[in-house]
Each structure stands twice: as structure tokens, then as C-alpha cells.
PDB file of N, CA and C in Angstrom:
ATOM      1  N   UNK A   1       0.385  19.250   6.848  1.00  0.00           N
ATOM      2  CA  UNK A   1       1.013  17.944   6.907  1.00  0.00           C
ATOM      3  C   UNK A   1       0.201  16.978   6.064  1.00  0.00           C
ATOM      4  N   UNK A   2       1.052  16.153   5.177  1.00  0.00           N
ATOM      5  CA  UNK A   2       0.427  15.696   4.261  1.00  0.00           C
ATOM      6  C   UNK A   2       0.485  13.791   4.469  1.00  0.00           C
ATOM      7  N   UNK A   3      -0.704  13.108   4.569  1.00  0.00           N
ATOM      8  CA  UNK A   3      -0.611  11.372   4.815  1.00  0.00           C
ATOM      9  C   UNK A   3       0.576  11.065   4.313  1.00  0.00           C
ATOM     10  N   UNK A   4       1.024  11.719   2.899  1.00  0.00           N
ATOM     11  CA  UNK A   4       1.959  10.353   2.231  1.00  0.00           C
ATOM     12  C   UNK A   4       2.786  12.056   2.194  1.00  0.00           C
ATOM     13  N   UNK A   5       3.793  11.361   1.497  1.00  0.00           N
ATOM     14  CA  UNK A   5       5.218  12.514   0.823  1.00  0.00           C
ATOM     15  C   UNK A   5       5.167  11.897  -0.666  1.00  0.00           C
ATOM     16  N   UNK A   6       4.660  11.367  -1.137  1.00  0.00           N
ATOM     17  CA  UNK A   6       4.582  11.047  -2.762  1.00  0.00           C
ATOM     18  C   UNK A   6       4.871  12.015  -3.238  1.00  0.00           C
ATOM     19  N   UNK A   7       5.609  11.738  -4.359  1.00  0.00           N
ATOM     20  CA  UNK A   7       5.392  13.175  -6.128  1.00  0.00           C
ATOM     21  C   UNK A   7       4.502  13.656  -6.547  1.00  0.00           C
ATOM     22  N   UNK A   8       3.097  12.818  -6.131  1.00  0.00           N
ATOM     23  CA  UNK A   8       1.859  13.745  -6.529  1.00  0.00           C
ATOM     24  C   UNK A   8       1.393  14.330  -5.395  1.00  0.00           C
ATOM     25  N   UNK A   9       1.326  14.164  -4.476  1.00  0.00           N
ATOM     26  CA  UNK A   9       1.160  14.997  -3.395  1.00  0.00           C
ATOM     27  C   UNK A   9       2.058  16.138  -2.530  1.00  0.00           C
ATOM     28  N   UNK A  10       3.295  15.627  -2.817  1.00  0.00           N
ATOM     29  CA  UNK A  10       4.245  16.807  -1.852  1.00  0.00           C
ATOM     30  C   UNK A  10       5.280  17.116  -3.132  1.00  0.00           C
ATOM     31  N   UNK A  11       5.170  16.264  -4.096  1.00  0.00           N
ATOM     32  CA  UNK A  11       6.865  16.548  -5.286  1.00  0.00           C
ATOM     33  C   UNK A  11       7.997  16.904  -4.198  1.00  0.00           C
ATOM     34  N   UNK A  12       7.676  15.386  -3.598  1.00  0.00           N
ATOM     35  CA  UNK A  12       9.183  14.892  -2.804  1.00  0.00           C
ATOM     36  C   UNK A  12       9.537  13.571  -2.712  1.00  0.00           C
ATOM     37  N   UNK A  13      10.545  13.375  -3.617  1.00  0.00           N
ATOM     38  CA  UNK A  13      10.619  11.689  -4.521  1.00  0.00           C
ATOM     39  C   UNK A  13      11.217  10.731  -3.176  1.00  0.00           C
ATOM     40  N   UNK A  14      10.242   9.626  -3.981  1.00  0.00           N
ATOM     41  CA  UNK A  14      10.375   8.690  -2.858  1.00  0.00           C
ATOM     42  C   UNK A  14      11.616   7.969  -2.808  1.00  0.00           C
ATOM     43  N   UNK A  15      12.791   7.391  -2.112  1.00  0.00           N
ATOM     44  CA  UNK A  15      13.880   6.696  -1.606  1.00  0.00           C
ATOM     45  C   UNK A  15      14.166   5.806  -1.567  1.00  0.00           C
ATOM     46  N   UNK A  16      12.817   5.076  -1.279  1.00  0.00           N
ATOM     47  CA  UNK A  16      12.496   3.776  -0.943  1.00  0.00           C
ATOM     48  C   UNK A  16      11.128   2.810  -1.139  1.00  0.00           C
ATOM     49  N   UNK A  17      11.174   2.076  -2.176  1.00  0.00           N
ATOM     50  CA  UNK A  17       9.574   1.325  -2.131  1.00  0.00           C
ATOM     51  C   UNK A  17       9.931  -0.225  -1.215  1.00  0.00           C
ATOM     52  N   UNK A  18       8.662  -0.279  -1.062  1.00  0.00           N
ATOM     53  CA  UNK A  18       7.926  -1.463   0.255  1.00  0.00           C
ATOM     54  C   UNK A  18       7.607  -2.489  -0.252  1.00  0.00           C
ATOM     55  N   UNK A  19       7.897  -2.313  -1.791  1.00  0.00           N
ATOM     56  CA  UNK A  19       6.597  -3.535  -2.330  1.00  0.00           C
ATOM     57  C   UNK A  19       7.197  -4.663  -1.951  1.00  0.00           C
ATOM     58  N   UNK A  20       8.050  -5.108  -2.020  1.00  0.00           N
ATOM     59  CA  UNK A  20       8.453  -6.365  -1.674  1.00  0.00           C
ATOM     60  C   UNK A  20       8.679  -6.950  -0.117  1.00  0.00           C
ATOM     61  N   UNK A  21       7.688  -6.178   0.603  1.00  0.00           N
ATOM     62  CA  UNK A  21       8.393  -6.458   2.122  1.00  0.00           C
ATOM     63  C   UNK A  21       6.249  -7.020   2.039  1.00  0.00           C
ATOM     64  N   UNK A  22       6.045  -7.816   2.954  1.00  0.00           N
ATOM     65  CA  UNK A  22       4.645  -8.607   3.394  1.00  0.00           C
ATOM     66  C   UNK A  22       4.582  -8.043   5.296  1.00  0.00           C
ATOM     67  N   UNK A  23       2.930  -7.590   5.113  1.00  0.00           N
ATOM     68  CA  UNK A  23       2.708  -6.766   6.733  1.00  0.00           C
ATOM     69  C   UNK A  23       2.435  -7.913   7.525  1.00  0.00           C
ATOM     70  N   UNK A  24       3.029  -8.060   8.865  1.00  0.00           N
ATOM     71  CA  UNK A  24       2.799  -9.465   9.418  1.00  0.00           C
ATOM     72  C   UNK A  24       2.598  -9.238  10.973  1.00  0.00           C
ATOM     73  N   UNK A  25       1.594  -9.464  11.499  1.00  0.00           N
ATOM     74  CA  UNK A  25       1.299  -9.787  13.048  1.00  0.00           C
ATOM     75  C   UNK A  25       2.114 -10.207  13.942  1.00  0.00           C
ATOM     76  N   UNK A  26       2.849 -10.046  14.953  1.00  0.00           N
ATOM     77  CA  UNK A  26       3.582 -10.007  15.925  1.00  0.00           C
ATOM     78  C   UNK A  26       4.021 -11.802  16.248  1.00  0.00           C
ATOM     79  N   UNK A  27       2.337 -12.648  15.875  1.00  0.00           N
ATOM     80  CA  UNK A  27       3.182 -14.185  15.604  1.00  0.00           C
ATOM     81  C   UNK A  27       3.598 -14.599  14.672  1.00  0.00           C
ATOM     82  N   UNK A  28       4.133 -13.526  13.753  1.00  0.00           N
ATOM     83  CA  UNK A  28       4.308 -13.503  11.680  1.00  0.00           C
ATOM     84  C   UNK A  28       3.662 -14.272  11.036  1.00  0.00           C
ATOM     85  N   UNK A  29       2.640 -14.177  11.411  1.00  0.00           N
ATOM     86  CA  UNK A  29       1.473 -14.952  10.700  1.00  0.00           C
ATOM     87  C   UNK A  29       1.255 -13.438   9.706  1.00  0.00           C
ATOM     88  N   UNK A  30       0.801 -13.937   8.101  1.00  0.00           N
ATOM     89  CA  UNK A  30       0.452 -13.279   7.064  1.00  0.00           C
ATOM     90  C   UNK A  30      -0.647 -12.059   7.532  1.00  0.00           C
ATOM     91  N   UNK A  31      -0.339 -11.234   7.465  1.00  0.00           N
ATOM     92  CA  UNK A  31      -2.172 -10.422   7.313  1.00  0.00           C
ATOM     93  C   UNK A  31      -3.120 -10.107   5.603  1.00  0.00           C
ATOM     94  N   UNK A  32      -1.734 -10.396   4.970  1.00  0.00           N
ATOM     95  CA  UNK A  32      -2.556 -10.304   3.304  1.00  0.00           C
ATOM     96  C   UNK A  32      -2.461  -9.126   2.611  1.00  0.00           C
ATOM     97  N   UNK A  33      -1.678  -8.225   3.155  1.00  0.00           N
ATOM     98  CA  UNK A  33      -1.422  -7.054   3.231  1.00  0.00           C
ATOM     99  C   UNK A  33       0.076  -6.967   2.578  1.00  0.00           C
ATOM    100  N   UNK A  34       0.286  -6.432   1.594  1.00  0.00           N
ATOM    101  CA  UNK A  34       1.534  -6.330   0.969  1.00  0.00           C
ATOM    102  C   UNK A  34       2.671  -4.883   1.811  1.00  0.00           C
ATOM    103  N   UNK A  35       3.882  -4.457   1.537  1.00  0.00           N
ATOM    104  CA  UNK A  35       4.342  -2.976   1.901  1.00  0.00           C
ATOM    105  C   UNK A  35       4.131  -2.267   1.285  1.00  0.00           C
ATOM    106  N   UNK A  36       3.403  -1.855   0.306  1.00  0.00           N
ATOM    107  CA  UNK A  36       3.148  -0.839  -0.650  1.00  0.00           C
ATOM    108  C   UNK A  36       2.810  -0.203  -0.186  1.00  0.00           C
ATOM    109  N   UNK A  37       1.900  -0.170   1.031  1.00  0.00           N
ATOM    110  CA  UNK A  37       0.759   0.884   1.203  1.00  0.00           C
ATOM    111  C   UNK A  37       1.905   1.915   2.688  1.00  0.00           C
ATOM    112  N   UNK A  38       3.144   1.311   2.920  1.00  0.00           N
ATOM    113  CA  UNK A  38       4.400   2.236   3.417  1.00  0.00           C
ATOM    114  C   UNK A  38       5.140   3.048   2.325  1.00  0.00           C
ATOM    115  N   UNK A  39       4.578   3.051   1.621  1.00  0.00           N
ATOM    116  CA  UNK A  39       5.572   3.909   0.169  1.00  0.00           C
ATOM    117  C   UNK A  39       5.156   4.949   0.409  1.00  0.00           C
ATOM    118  N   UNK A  40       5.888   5.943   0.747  1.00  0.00           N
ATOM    119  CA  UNK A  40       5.775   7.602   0.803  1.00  0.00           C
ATOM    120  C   UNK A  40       5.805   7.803   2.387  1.00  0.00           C
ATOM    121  N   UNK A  41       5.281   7.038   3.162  1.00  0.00           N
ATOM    122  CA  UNK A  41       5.431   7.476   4.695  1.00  0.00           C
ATOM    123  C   UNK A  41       6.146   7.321   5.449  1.00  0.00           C
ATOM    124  N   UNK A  42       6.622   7.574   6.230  1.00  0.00           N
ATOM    125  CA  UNK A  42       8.073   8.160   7.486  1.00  0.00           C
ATOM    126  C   UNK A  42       7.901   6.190   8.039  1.00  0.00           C
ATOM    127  N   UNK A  43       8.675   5.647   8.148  1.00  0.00           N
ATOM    128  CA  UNK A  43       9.544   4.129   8.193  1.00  0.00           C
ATOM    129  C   UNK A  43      10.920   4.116   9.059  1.00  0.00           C
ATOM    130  N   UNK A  44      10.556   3.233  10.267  1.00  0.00           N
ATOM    131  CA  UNK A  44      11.511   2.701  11.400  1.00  0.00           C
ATOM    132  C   UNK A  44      11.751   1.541  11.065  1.00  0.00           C
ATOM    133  N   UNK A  45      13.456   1.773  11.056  1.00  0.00           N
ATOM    134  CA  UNK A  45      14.109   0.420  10.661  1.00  0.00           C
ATOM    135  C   UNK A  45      13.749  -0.708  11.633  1.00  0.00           C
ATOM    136  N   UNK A  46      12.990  -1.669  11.888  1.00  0.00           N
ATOM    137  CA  UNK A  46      13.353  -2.231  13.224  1.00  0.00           C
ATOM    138  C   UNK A  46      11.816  -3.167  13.742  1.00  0.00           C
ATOM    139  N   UNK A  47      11.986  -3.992  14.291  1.00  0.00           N
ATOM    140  CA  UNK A  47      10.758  -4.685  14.988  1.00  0.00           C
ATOM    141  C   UNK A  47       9.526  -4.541  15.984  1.00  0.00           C
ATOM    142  N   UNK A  48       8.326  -3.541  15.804  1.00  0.00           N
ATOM    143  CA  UNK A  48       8.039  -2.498  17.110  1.00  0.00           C
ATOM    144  C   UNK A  48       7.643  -4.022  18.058  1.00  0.00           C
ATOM    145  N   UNK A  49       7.338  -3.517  19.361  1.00  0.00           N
ATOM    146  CA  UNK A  49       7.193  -4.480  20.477  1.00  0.00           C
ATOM    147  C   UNK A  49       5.752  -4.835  20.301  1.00  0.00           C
ATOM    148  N   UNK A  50       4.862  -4.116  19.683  1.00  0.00           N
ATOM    149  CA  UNK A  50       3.216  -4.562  19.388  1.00  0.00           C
ATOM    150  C   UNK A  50       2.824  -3.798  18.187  1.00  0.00           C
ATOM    151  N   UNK A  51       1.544  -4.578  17.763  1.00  0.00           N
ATOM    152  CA  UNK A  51       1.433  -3.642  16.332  1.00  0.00           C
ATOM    153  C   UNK A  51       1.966  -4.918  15.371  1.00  0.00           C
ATOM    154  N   UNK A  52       1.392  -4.365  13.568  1.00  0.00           N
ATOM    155  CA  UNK A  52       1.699  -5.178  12.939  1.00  0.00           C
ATOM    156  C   UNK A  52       3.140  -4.706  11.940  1.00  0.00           C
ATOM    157  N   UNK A  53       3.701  -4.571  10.900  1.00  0.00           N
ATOM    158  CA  UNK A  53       4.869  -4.407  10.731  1.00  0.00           C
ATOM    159  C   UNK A  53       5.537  -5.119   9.372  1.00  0.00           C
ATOM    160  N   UNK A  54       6.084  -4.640   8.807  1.00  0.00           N
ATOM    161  CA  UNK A  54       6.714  -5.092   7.635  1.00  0.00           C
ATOM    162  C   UNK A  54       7.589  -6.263   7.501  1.00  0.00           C
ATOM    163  N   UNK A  55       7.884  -7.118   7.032  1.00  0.00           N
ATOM    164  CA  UNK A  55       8.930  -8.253   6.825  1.00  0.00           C
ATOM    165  C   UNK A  55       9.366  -8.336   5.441  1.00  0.00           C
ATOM    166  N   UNK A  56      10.928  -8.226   5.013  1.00  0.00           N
ATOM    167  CA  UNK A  56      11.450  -8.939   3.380  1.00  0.00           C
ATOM    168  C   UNK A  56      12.052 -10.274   4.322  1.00  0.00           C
ATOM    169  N   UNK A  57      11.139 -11.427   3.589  1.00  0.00           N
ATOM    170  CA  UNK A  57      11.388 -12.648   4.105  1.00  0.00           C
ATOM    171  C   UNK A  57      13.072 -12.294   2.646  1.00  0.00           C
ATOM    172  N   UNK A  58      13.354 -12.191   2.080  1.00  0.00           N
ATOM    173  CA  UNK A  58      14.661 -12.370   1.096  1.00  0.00           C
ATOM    174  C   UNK A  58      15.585 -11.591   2.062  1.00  0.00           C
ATOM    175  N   UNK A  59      15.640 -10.624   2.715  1.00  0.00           N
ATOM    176  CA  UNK A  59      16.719  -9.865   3.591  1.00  0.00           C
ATOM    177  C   UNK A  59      16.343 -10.051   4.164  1.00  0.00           C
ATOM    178  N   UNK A  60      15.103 -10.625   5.396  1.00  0.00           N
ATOM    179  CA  UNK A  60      15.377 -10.959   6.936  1.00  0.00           C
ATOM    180  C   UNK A  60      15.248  -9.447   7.657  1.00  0.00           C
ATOM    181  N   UNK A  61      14.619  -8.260   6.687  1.00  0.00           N
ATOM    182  CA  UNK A  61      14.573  -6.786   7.421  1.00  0.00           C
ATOM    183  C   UNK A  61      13.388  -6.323   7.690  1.00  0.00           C
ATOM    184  N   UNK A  62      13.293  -6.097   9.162  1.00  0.00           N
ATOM    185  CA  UNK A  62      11.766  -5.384   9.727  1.00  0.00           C
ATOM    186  C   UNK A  62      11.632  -3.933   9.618  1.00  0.00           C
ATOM    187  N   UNK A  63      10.651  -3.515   9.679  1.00  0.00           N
ATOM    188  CA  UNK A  63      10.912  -2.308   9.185  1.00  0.00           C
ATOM    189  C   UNK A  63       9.283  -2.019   9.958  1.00  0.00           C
ATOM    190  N   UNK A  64       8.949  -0.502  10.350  1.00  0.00           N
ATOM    191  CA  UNK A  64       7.543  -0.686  10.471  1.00  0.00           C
ATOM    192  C   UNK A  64       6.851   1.225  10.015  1.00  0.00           C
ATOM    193  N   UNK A  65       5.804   1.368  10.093  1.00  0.00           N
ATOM    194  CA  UNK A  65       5.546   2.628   9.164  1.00  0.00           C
ATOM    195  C   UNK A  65       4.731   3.507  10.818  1.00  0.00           C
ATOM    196  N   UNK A  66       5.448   4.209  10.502  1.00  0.00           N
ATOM    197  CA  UNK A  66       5.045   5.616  11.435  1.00  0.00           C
ATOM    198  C   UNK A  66       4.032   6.453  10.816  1.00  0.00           C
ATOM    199  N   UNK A  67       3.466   7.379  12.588  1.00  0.00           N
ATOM    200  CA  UNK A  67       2.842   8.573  12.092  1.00  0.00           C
ATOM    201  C   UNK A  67       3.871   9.306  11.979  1.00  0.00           C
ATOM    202  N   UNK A  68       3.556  10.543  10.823  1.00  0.00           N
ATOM    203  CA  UNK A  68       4.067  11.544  10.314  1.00  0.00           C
ATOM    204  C   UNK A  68       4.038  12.911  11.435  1.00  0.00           C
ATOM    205  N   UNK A  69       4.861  13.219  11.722  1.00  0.00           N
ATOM    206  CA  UNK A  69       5.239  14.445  12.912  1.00  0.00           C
ATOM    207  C   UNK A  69       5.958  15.223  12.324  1.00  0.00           C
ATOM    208  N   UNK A  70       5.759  16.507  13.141  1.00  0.00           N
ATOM    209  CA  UNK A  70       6.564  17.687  12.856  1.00  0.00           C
ATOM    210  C   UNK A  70       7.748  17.771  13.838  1.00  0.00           C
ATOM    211  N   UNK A  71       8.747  17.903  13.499  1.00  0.00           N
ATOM    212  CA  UNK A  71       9.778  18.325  14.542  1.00  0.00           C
ATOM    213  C   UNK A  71      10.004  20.161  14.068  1.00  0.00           C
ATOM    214  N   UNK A  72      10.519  20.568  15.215  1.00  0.00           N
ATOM    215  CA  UNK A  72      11.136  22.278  14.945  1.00  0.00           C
ATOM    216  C   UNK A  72      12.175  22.067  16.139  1.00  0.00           C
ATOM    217  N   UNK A  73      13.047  22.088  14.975  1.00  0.00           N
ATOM    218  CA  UNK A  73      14.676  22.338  16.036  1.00  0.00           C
ATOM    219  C   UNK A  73      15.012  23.635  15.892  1.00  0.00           C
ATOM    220  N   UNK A  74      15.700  23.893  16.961  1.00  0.00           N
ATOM    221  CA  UNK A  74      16.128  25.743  17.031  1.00  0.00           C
ATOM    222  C   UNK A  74      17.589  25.235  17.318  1.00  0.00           C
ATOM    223  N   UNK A  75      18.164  25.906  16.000  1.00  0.00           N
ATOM    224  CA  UNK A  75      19.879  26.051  16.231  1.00  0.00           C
ATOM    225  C   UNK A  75      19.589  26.970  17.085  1.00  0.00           C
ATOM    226  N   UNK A  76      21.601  26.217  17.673  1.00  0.00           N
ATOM    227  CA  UNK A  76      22.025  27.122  18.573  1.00  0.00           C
ATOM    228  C   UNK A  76      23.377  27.812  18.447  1.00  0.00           C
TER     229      UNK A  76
END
């Protein structure tokens, strides 16, 4: 299991870049921290309840960056 899914690390193209979203503290106060550093890693659409978290003040969309897990589903 690999930190990121980048092209140089897994050559599995990315979907979606972050850069334009700013990481912000739960009172959306700035942390200084741009979304870039969510580019390549597994991303929940949505506002977590604690923790800090992504904002595009231009779309108004939260978004926040997960650990990377394995799932194994068994058809049935």
C-alpha cells in the first residue's frame, strides 16, 4: 500500500487536483496549508465533525483526505 496513488508512484492517473481548495480548522480559520498535499490520496466529499479539512471558498465544497485502506469484497 502506497501513501499517494500518483503516476510516479503507482502509474494510476490522478482525477482530481486540490490545488485550489485552502486546509482550514473546524472555526475556518486559515492553517496556511494549501490542497495540494490531497492530490493522489483517497478524498471524502463532505465536512468531517473534527479534524482539519479542505475548503474551495469559489464552490463552497468541503472535501477532507483519508487514510488509505484496503477493502476485499468476495462476490457472491
Amino acid at each position: 500500500m502506497l501513501q499517494s496513488s500518483t503516476d510516479e508512484q503507482a502509474g494510476i492517473q490522478n482525477l482530481r487536483f486540490y490545488n485550489n481548495f485552502r486546509e482550514m480548522r473546524q472555526d475556518m480559520s486559515y492553517t496556511g496549508a494549501s490542497g495540494g498535499k490531497a492530490n493522489g490520496n483517497p478524498v471524502i466529499k463532505e465536512k468531517p465533525k473534527k479534524g482539519n479539512f479542505l475548503y474551495n471558498e469559489e464552490t463552497g465544497e468541503y472535501v477532507h483526505s483519508v487514510y488509505a485502506r484496503i477493502v476485499i469484497r468476495r462476490k457472491l
